[in-house]
Protein backbone atom coordinates (compact mmCIF):
# COMPACT_ATOMS: atom_id res chain seq x y z
CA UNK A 1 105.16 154.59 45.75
CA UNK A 2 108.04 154.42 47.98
CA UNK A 3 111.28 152.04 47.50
CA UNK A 4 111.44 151.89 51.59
CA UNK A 5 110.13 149.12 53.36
CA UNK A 6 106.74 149.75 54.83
CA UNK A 7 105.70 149.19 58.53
CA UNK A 8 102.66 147.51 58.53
CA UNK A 9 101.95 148.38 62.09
CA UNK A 10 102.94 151.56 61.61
CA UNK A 11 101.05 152.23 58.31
CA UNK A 12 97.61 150.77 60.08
CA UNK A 13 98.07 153.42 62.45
CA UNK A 14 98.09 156.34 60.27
CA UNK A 15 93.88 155.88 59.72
CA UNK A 16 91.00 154.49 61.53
CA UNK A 17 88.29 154.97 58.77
CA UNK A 18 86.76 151.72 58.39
CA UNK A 19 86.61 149.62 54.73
CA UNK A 20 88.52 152.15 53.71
CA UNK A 21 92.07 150.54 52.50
CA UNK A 22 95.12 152.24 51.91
CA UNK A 23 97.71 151.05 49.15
CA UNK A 24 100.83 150.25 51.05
CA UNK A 25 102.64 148.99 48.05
CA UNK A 26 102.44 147.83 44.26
CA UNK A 27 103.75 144.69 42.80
CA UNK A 28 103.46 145.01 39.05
CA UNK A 29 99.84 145.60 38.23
CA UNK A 30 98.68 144.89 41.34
CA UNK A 31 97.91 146.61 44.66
CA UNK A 32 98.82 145.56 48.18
CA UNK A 33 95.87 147.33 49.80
CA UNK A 34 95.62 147.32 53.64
CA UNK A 35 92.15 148.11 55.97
CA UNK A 36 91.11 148.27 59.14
CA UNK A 37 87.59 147.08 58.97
CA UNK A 38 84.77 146.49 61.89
CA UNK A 39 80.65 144.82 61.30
CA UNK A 40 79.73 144.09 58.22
CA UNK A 41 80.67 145.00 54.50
CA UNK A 42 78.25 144.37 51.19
CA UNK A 43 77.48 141.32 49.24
CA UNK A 44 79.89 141.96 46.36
CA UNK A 45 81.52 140.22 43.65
CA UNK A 46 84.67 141.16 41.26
CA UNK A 47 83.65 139.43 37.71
CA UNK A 48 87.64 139.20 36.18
CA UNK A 49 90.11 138.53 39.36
CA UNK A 50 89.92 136.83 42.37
CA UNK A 51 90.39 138.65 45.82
CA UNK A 52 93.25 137.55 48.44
CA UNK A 53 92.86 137.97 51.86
CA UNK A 54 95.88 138.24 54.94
CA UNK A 55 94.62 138.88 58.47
CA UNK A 56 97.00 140.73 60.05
CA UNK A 57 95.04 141.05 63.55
CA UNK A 58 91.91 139.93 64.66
CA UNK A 59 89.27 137.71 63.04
CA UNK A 60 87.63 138.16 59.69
CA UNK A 61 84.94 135.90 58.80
CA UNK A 62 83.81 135.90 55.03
CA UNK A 63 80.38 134.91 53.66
CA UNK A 64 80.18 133.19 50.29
CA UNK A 65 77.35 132.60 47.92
CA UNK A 66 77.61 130.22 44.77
CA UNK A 67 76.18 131.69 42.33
CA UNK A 68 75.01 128.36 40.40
CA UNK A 69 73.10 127.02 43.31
CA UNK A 70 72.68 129.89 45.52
CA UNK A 71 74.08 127.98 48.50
CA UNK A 72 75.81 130.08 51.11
CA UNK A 73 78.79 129.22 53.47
CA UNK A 74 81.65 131.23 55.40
CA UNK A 75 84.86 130.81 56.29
CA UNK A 76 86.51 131.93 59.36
CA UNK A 77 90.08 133.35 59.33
CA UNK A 78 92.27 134.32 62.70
CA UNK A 79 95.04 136.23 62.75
CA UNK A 80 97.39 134.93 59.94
CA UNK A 81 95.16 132.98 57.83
CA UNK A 82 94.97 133.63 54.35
CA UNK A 83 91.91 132.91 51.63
CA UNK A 84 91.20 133.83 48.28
CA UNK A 85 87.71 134.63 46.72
CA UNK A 86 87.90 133.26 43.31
CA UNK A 87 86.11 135.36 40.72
CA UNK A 88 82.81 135.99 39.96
CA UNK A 89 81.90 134.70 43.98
CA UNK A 90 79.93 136.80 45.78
CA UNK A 91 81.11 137.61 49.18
CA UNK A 92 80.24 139.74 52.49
CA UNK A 93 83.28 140.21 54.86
CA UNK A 94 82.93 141.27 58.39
CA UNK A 95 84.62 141.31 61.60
CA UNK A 96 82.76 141.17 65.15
CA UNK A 97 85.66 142.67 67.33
CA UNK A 98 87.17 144.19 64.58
CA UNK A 99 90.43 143.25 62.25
CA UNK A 100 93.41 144.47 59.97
CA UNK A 101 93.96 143.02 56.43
CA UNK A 102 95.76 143.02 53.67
CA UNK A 103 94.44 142.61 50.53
CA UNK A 104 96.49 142.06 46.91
CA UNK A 105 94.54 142.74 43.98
CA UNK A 106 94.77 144.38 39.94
CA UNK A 107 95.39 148.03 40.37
CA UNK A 108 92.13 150.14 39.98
CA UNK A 109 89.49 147.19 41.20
CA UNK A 110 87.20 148.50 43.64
CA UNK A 111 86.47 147.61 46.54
CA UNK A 112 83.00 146.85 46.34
CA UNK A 113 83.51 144.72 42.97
CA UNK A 114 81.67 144.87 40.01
CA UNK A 115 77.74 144.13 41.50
CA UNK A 116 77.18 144.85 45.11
CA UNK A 117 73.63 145.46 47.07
CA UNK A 118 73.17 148.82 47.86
CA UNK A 119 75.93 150.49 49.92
CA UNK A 120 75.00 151.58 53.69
CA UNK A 121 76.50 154.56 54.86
CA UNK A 122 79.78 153.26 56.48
CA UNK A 123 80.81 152.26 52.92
CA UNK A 124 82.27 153.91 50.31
CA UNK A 125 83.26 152.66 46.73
CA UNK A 126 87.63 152.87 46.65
CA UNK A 127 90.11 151.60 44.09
CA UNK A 128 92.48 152.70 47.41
CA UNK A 129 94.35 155.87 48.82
CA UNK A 130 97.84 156.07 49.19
CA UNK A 131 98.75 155.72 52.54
CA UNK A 132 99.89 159.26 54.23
């Protein structure tokens, strides 16, 4: 990791694969992942750490599930909004138009948690790449 400040902007533009993040930075033990994502994800679910989300552009709308009474619900978040999936909540991002996030998690967690349905072909399983 670099001790230069990172463009954002700039960094986004270095990749267009989809739910694919990069690692723009590390505070501690954590990552400060960043994606450009588009449709839908997987129902997923990290077991030991919860998830924050930043949109940086667009819209991202995440689906939740509770998993004592099965209920579902989503929230909506615009450019700027923030939202954290606590752990062990399963979840489905997506993005109609498209979005950029940022994403700050534990080092090494992938992306598609610790259950997730079965991945569709636009998905891959990532702890993040370094940015290029």
């Amino acid at each position: 990791m670099s001790n230069e400040p990172v463009d954002l902007r700039a960094a986004l533009a270095t990749f267009d694969d989809l739910w694919a993040p990069r690692i723009a930075a590390r505070v501690n033990d954590y990552d400060v992942r960043i994606a450009k994502v588009a449709g839908e994800f997987t129902w997923h679910r990290h077991d030991h750490t919860d998830e924050f989300f930043l949109v940086l552009d667009g819209e991202l709308r995440i689906a939740l599930r509770d998993s004592d009474s099965d209920s579902e619900r989503s929230v909506t978040l615009p450019t700027g909004s923030v939202f954290v999936v606590p752990a062990g909540i399963e979840h489905k991002p997506s993005s109609i138009d498209g979005a950029s996030i940022l994403m700050f998690e534990p080092t090494g967690t992938p992306n598609t948690g610790d259950k997730h349905e079965q991945l569709p072909t636009h998905i891959a399983t990532t702890t993040g790449r370094a940015l290029d």
